[in-house]
C-alpha atoms as a PDB file:
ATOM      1  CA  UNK A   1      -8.578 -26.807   4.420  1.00  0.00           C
ATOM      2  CA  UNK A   2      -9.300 -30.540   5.607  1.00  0.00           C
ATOM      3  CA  UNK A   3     -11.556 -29.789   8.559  1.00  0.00           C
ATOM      4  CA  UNK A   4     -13.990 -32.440   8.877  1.00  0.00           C
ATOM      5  CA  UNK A   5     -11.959 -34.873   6.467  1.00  0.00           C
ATOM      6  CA  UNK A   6     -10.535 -37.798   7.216  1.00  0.00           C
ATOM      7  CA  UNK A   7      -7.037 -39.285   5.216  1.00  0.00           C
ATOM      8  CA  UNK A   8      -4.899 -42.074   5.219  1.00  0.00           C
ATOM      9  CA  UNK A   9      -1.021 -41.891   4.751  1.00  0.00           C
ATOM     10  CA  UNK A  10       0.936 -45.068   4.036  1.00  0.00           C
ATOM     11  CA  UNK A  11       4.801 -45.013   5.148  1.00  0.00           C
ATOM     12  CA  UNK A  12       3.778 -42.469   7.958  1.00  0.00           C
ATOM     13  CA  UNK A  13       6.546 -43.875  10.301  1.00  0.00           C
ATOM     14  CA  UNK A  14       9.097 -41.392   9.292  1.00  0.00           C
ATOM     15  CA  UNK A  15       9.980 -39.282   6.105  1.00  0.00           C
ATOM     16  CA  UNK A  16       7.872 -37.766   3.325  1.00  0.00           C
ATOM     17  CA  UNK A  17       5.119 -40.034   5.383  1.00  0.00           C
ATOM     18  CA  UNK A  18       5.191 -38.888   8.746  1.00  0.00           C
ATOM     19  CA  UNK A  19       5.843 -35.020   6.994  1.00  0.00           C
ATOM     20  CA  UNK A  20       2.471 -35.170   5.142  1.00  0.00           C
ATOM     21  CA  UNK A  21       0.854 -36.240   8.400  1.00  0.00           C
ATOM     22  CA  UNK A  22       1.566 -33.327  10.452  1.00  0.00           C
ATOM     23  CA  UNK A  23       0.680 -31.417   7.194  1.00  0.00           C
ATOM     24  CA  UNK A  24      -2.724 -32.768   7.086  1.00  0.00           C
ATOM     25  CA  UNK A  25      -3.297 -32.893  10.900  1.00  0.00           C
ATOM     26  CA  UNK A  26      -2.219 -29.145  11.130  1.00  0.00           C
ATOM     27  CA  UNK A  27      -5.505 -28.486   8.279  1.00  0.00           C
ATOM     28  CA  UNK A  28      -7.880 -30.435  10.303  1.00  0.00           C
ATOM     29  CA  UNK A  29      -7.839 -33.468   8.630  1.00  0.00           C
ATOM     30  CA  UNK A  30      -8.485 -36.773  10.810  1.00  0.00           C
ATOM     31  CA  UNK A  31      -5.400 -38.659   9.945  1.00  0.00           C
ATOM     32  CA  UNK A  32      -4.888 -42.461  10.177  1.00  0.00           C
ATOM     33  CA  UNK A  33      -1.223 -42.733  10.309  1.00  0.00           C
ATOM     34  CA  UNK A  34       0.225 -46.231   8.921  1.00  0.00           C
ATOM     35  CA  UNK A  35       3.464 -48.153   8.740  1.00  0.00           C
ATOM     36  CA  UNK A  36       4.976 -51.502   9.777  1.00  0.00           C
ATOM     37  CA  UNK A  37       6.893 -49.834  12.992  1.00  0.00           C
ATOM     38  CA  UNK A  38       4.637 -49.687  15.706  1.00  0.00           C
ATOM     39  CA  UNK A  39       6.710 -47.719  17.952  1.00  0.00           C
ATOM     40  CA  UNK A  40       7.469 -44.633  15.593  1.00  0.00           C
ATOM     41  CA  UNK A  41       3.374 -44.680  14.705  1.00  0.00           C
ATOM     42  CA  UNK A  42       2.652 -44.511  18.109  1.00  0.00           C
ATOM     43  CA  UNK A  43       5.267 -41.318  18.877  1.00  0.00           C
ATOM     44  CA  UNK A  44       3.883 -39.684  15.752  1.00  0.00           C
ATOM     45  CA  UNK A  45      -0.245 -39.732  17.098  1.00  0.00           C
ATOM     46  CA  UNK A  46       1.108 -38.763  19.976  1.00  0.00           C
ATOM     47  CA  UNK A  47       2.933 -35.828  18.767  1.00  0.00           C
ATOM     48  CA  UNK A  48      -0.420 -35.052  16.598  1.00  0.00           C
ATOM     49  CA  UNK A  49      -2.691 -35.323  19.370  1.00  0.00           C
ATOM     50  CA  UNK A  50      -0.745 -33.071  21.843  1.00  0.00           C
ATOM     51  CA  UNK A  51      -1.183 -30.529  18.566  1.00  0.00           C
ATOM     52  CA  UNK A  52      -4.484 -30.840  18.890  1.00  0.00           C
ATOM     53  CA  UNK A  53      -4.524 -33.037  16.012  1.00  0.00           C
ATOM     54  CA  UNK A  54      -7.292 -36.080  15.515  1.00  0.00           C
ATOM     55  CA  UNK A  55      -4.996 -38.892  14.580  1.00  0.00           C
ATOM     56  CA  UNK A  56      -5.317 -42.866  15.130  1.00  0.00           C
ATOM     57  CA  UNK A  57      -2.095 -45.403  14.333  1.00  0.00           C
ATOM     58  CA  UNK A  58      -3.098 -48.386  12.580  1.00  0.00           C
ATOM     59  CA  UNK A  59       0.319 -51.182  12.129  1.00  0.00           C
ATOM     60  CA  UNK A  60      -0.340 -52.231   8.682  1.00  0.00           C
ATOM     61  CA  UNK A  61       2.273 -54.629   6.166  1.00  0.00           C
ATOM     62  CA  UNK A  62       0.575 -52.620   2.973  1.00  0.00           C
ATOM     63  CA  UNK A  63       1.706 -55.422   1.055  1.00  0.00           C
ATOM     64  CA  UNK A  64      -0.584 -57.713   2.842  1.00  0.00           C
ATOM     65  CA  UNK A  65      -4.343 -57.657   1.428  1.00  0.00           C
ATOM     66  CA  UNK A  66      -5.769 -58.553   4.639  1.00  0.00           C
ATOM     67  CA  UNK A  67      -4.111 -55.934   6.495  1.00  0.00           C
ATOM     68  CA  UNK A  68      -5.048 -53.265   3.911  1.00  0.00           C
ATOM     69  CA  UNK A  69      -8.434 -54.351   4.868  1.00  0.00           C
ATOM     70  CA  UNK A  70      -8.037 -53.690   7.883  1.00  0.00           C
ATOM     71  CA  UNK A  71      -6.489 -50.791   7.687  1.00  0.00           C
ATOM     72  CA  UNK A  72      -9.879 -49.161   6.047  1.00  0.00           C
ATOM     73  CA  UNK A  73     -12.109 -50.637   7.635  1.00  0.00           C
ATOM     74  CA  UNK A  74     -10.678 -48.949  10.975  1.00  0.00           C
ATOM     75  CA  UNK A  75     -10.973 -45.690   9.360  1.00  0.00           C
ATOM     76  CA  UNK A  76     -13.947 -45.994   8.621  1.00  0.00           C
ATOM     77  CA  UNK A  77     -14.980 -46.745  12.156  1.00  0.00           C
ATOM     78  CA  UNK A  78     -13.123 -44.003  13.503  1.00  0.00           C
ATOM     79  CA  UNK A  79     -13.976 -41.050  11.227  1.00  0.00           C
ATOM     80  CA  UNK A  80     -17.174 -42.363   9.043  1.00  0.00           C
ATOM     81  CA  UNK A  81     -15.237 -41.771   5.526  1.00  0.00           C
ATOM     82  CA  UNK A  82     -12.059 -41.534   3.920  1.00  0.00           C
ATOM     83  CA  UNK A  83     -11.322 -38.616   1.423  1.00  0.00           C
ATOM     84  CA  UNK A  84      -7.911 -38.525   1.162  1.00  0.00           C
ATOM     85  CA  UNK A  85      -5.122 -41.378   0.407  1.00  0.00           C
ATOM     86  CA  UNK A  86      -1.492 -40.795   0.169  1.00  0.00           C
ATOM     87  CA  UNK A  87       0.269 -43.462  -0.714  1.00  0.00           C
ATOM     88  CA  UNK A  88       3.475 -42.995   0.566  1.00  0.00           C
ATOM     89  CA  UNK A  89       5.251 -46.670   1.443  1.00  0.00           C
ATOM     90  CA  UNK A  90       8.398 -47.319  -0.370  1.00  0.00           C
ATOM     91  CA  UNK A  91      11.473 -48.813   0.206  1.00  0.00           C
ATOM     92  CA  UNK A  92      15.100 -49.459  -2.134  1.00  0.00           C
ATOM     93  CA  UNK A  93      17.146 -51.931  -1.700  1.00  0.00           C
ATOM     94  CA  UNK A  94      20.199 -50.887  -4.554  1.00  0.00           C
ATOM     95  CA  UNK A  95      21.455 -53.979  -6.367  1.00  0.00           C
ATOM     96  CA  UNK A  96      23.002 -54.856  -9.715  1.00  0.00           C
ATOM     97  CA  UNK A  97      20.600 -56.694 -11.735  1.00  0.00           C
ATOM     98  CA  UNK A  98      23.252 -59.338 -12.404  1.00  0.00           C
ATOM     99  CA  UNK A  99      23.439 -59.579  -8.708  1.00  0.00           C
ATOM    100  CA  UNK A 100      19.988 -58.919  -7.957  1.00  0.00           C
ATOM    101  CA  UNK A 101      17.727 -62.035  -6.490  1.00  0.00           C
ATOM    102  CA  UNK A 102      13.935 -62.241  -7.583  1.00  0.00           C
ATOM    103  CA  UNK A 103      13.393 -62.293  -4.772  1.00  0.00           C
ATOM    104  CA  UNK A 104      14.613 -58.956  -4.062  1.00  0.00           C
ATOM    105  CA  UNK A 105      12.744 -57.626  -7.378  1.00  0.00           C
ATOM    106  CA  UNK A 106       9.366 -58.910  -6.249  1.00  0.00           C
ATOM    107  CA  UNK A 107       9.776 -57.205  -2.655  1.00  0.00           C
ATOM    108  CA  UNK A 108      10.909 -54.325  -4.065  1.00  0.00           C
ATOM    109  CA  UNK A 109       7.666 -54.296  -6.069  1.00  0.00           C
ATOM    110  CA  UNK A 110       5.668 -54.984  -3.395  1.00  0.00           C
ATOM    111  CA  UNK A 111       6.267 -52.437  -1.047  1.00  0.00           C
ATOM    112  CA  UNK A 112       6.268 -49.716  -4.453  1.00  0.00           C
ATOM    113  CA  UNK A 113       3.557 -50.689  -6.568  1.00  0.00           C
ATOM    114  CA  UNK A 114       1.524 -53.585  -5.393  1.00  0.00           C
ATOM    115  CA  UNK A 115       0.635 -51.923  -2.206  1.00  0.00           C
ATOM    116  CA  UNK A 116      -1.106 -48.684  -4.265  1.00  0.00           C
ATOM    117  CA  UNK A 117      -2.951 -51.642  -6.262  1.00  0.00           C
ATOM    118  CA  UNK A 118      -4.436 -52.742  -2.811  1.00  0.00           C
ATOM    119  CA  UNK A 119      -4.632 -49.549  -0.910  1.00  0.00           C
ATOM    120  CA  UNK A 120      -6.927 -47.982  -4.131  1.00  0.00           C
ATOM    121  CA  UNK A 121      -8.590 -51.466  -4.695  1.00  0.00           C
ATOM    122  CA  UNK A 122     -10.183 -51.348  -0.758  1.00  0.00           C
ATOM    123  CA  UNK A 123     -10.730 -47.405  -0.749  1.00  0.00           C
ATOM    124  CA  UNK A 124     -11.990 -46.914  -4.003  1.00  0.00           C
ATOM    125  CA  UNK A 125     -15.965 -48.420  -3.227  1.00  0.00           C
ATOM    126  CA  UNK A 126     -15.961 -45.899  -0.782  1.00  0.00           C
ATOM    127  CA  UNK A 127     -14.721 -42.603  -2.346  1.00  0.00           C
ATOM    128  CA  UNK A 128     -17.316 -44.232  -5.119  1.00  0.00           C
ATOM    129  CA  UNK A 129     -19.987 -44.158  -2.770  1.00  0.00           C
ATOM    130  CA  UNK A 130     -19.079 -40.995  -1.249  1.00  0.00           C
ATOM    131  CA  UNK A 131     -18.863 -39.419  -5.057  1.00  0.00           C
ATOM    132  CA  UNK A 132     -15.963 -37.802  -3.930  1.00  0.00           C
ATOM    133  CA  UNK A 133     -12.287 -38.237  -2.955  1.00  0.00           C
ATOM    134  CA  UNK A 134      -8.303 -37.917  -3.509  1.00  0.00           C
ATOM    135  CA  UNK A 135      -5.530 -40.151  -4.348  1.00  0.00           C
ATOM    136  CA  UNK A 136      -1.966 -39.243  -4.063  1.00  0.00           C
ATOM    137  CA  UNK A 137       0.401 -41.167  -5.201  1.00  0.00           C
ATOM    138  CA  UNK A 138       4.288 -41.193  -4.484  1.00  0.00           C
ATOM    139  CA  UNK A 139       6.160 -42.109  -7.204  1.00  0.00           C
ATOM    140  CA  UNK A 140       9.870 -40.572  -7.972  1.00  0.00           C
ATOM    141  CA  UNK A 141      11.695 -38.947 -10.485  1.00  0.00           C
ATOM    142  CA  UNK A 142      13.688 -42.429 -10.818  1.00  0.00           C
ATOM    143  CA  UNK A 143      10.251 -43.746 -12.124  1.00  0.00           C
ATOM    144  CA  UNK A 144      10.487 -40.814 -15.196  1.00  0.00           C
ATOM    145  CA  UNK A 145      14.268 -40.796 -15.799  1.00  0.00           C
ATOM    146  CA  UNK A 146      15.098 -44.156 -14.799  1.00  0.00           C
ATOM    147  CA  UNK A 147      17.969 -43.297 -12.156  1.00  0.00           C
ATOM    148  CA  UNK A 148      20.597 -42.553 -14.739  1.00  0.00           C
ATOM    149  CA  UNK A 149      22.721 -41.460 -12.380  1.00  0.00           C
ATOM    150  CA  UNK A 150      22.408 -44.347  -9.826  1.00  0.00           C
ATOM    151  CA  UNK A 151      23.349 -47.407 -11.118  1.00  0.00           C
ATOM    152  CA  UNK A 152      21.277 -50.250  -9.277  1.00  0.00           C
ATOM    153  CA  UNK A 153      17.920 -49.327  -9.011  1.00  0.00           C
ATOM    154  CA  UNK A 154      16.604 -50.929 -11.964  1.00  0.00           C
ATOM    155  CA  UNK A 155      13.551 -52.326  -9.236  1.00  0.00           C
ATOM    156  CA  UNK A 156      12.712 -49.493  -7.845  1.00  0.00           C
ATOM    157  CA  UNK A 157      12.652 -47.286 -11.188  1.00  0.00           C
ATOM    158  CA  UNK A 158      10.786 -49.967 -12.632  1.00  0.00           C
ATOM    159  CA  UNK A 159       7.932 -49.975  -9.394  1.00  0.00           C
ATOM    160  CA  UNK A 160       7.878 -45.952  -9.796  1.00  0.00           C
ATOM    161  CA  UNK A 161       7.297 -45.989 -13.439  1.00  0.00           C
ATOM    162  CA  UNK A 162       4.229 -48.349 -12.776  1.00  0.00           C
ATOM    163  CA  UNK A 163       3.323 -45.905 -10.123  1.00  0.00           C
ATOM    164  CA  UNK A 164       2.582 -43.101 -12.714  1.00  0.00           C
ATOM    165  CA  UNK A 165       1.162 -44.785 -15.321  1.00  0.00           C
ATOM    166  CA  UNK A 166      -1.275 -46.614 -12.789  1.00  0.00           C
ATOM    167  CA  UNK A 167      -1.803 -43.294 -11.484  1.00  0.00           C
ATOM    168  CA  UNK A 168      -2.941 -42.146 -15.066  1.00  0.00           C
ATOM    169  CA  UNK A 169      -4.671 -44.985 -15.937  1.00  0.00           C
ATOM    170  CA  UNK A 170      -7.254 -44.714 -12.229  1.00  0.00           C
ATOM    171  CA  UNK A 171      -7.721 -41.098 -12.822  1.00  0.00           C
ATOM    172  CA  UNK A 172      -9.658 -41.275 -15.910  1.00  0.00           C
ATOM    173  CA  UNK A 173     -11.363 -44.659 -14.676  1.00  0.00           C
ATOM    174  CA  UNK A 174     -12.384 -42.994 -11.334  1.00  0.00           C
ATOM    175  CA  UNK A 175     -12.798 -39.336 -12.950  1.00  0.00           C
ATOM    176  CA  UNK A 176     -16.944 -39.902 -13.320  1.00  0.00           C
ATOM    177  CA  UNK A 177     -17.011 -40.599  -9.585  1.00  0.00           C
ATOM    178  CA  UNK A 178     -15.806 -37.127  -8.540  1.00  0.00           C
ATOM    179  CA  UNK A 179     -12.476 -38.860  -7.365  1.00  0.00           C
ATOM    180  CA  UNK A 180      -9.124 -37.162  -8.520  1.00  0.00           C
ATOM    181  CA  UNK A 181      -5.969 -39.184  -8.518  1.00  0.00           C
ATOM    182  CA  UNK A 182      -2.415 -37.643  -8.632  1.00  0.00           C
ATOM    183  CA  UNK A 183       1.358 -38.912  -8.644  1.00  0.00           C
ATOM    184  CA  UNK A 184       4.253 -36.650  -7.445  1.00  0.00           C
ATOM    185  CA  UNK A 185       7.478 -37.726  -7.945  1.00  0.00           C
ATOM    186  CA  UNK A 186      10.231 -35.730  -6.229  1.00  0.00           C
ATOM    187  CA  UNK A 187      14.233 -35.700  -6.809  1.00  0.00           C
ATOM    188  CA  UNK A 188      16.251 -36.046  -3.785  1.00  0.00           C
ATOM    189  CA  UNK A 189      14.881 -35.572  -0.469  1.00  0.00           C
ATOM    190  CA  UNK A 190      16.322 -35.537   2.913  1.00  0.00           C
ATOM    191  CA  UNK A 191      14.739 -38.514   4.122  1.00  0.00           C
ATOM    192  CA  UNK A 192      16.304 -41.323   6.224  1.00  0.00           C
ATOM    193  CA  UNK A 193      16.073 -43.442   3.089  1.00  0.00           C
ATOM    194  CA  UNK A 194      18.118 -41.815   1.359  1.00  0.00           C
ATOM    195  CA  UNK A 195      20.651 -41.209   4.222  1.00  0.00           C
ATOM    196  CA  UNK A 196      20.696 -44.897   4.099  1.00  0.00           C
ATOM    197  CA  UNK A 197      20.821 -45.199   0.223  1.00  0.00           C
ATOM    198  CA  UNK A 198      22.600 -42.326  -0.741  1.00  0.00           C
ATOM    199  CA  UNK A 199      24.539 -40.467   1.995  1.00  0.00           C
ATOM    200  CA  UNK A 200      27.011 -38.283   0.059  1.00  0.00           C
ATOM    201  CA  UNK A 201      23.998 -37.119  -1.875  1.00  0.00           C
ATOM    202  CA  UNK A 202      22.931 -33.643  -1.227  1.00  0.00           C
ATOM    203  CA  UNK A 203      19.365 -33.055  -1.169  1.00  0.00           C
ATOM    204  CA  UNK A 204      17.412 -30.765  -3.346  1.00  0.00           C
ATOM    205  CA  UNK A 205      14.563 -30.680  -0.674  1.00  0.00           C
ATOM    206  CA  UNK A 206      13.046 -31.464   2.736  1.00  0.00           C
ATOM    207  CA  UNK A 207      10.437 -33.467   3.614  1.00  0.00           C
ATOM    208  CA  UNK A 208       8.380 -31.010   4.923  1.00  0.00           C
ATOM    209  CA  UNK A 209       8.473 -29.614   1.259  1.00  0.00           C
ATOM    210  CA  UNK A 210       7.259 -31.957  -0.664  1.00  0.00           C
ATOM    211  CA  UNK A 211       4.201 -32.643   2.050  1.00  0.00           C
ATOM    212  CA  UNK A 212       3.021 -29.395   1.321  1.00  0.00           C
ATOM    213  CA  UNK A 213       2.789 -30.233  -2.783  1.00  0.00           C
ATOM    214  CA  UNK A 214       1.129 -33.175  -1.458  1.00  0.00           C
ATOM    215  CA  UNK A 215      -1.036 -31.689   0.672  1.00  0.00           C
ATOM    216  CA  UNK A 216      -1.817 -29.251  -2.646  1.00  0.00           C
ATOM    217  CA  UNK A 217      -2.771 -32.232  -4.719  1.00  0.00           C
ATOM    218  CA  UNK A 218      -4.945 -33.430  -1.622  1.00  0.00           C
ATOM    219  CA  UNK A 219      -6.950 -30.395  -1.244  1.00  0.00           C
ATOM    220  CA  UNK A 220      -9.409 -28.749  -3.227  1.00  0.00           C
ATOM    221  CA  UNK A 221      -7.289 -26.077  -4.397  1.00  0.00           C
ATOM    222  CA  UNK A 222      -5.956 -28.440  -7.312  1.00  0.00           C
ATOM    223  CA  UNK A 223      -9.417 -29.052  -8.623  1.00  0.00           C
ATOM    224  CA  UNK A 224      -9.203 -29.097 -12.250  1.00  0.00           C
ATOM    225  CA  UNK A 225      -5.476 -31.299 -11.651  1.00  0.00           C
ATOM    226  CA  UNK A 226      -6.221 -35.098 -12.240  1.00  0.00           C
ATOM    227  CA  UNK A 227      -3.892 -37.801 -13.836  1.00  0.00           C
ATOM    228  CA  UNK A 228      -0.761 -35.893 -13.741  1.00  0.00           C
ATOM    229  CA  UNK A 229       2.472 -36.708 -12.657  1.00  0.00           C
ATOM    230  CA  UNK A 230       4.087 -33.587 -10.352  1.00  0.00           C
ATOM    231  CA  UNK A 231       7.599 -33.374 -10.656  1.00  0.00           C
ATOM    232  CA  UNK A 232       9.239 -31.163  -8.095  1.00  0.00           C
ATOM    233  CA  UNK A 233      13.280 -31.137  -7.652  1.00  0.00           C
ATOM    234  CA  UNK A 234      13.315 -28.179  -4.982  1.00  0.00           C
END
């Protein structure tokens, strides 16, 4: 399905992340595996490798232009092209917005929407070039129905709405190029986020699960799908 391909995923350290990269790695994808957490990037190529995997870990702060430089530029040394993105990096960090700090707003908008600005900003001139390519982007259902149920996360529903409608806005800019970009935004997942988050919360899916949507809006299978928002609940 990805033989011969080569893909980035953002937040691979654990999680939806590190699920979609042993999804990718098991099609034959090339898989640049990135997070801040050196040590669980290094377990996880390991683990990919001994699979029989090609996978390379690249420590990246995706907030951090220069390191999203980087970050592409050493896949392109490695595998020659990038087809696939998944943005994936996220954090939440719950707080009342009479309690919240700015500075606590601006990280949490960082990590959630400023790093898909930079990730798409360096890979886009070469899915251009390539005339080809595929962005996934991982918002949250938060971003759609604005965490009604959580009170707190008026940040983080805030960075996931900009996630879609960014996400809408790049697929009809890059549609001329042959490159298809897609959000998904999943309800609860069991995810060590949310154990930390949430922990009474039951989940309405594993990670494993929503890699495979991923992977669907990755692949070539979903063609005709571009600027559209995939909610899945499990």
């Amino acid at each position: 399905m990805f033989e011969g391909q080569a893909a980035i995923v953002t937040g691979a350290g654990r999680g939806i992340g590190r699920a979609v990269a042993e999804r990718l790695s098991r099609a034959g994808a090339g898989v640049v595996c990135t997070a801040r957490t050196t040590s669980e990037l290094d377990t996880l190529v390991q683990e990919l490798r001994d699979a029989g995997g090609r996978a390379i870990a690249v420590t990246a702060d995706v907030t951090k232009p220069e390191d999203v430089e980087r970050l592409v530029a050493t896949t392109v040394k490695e595998f020659g092209r990038i087809d696939v993105l998944v943005n994936n990096a996220g954090t939440v960090q719950p707080s009342p917005l009479v309690d919240m700090s700015f500075e606590l707003w601006r990280s949490t908008l960082a990590v959630n929407l400023d790093s898909i600005y930079l990730t798409c900003h360096a890979v886009a001139p070469h899915m251009i070039a390539a005339r080809r390519g595929r962005i996934v982007n991982v918002a949250s259902i938060s971003g759609v129905r604005g965490s009604q149920k959580f009170p707190g996360f008026t940040a983080y529903a805030a960075a996931k709405a900009g996630v879609i409608v960014f996400t809408e806005a790049l697929a009809a800019e890059l549609r001329e190029h042959g490159i298809r970009v897609n959000a998904i935004s999943p309800g609860s997942v069991d995810t060590p986020l949310l154990r930390a988050v949430a922990p009474d919360l039951e989940a309405g899916m594993s990670a494993a699960e929503v890699a495979e949507s991923i992977a669907f809006l990755a692949g070539d299978g979903s063609r005709p799908v571009n600027g559209t928002n995939l909610e899945i609940f499990g």
